[in-house]
N, C-alpha and C. Protein backbone atom coordinates (compact mmCIF):
# COMPACT_ATOMS: atom_id res chain seq x y z
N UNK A 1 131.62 184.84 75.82
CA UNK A 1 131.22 183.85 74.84
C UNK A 1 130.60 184.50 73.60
N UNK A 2 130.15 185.71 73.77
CA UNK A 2 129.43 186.35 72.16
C UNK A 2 130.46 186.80 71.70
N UNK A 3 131.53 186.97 72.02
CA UNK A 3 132.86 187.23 71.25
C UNK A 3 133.36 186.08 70.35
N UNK A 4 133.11 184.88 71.21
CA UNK A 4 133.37 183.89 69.79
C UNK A 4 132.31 183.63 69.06
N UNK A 5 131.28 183.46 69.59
CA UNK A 5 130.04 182.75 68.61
C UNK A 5 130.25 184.54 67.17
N UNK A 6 130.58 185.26 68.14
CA UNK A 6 130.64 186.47 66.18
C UNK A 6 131.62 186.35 65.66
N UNK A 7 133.11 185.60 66.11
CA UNK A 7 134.15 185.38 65.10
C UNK A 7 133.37 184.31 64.59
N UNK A 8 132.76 182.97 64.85
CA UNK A 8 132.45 182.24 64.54
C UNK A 8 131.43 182.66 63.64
N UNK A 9 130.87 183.40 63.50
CA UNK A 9 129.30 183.67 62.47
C UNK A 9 130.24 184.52 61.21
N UNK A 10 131.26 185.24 61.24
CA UNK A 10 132.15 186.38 60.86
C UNK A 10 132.52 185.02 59.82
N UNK A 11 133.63 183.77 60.42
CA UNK A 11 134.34 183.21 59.55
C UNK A 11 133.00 182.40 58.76
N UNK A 12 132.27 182.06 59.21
CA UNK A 12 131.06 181.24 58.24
C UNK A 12 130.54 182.34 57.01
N UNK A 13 130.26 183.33 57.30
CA UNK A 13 130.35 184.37 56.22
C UNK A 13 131.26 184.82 55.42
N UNK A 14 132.68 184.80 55.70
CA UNK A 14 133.47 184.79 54.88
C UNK A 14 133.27 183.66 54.11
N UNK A 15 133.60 182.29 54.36
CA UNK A 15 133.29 181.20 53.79
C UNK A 15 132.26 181.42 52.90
N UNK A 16 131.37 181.68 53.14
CA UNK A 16 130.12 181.64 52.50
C UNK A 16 130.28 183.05 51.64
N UNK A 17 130.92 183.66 51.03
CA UNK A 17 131.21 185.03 50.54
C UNK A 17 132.19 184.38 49.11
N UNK A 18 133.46 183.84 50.15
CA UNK A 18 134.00 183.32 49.17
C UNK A 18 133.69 182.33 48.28
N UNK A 19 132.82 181.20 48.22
CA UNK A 19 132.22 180.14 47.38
C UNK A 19 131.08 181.01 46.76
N UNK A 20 130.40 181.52 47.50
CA UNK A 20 129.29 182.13 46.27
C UNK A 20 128.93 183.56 46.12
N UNK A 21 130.06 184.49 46.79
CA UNK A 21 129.92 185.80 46.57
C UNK A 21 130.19 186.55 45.27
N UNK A 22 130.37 185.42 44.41
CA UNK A 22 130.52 186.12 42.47
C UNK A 22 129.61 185.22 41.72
N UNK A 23 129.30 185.65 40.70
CA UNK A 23 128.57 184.55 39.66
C UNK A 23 129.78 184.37 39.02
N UNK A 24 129.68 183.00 38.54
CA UNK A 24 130.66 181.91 37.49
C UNK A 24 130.53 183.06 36.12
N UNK A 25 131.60 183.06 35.43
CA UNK A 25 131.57 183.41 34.05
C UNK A 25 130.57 182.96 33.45
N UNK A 26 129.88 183.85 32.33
CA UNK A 26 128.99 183.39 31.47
C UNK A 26 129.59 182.70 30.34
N UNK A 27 128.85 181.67 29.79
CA UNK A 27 129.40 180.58 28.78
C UNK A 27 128.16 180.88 27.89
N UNK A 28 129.06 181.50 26.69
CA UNK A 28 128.65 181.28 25.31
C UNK A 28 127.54 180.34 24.98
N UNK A 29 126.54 180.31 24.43
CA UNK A 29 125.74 179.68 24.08
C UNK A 29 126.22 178.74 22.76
N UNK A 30 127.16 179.34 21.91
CA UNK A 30 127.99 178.54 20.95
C UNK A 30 128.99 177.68 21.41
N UNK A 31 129.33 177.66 23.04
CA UNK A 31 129.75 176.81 23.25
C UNK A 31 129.25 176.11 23.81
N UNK A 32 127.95 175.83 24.19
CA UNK A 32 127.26 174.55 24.95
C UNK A 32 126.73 174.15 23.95
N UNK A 33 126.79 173.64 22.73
CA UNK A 33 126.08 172.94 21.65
C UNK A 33 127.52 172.63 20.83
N UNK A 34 127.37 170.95 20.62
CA UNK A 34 128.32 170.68 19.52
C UNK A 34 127.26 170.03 18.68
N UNK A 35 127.44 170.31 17.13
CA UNK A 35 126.39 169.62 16.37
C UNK A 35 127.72 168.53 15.28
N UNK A 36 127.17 167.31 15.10
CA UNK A 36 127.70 166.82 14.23
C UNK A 36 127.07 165.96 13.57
N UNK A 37 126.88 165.19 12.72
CA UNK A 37 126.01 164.15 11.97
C UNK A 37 125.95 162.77 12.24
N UNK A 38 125.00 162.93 12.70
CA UNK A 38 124.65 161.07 13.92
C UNK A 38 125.13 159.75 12.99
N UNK A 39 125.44 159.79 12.10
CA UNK A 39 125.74 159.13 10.67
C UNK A 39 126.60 159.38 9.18
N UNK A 40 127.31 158.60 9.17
CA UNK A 40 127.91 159.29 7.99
C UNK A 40 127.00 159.41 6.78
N UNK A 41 126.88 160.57 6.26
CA UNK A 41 125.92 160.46 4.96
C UNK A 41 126.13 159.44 4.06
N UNK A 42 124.55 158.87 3.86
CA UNK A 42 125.04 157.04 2.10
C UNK A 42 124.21 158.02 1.18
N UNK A 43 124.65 158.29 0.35
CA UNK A 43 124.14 158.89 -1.18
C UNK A 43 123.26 157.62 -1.79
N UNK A 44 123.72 157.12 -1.73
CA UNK A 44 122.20 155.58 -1.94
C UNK A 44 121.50 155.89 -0.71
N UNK A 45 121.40 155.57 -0.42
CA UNK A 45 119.92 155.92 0.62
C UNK A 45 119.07 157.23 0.38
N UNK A 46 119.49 158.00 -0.32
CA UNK A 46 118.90 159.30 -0.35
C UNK A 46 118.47 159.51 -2.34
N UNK A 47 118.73 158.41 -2.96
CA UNK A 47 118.46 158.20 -4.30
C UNK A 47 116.79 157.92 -4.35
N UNK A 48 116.59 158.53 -5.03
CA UNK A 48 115.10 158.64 -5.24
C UNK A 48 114.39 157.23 -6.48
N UNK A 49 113.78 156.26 -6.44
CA UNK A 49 113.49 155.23 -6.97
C UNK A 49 112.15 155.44 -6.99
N UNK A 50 111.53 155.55 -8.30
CA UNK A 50 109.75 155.20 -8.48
C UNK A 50 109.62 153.75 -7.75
N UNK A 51 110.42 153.16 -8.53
CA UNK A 51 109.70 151.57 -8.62
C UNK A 51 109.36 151.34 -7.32
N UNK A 52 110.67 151.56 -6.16
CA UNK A 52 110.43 150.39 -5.14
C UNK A 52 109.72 151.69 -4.26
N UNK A 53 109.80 152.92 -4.25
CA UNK A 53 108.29 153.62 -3.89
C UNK A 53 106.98 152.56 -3.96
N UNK A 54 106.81 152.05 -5.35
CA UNK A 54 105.65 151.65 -6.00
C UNK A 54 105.67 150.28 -4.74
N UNK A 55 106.94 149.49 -4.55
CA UNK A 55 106.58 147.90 -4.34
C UNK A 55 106.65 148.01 -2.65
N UNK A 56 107.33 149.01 -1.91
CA UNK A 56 107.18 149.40 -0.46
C UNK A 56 105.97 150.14 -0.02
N UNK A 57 104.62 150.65 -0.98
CA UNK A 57 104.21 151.11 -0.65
C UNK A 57 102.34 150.68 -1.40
N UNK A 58 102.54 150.14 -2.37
CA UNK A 58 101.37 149.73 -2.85
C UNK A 58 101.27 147.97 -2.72
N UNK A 59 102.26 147.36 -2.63
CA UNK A 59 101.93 145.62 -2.48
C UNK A 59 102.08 145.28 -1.13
């Protein structure tokens, strides 16, 4: 019987050799980040106005 229980411990180690006996490729750090703009840019919105500065912020 210790003849099988060590094929048996033998094939669980192979198993276990083959799923995690390498590390995974390393991945680029330029590829785990996509950046894009949460919004399309409004050129009005980014126009600079005294006045309504003055009426959003002093009345």
């Amino acid at each position: 019987m210790a003849m099988q229980e060590k094929r048996a411990a033998d094939a669980a180690e192979a198993g276990r050799r083959a799923r995690f006996g390498a590390l995974p490729e390393r991945i680029r750090l330029e590829d785990t980040v996509e950046e894009r703009p949460a919004t399309v840019p409004d050129p009005a919105r980014d126009a600079y106005n005294a006045d309504e500065w003055l009426v959003r912020n002093c009345l």
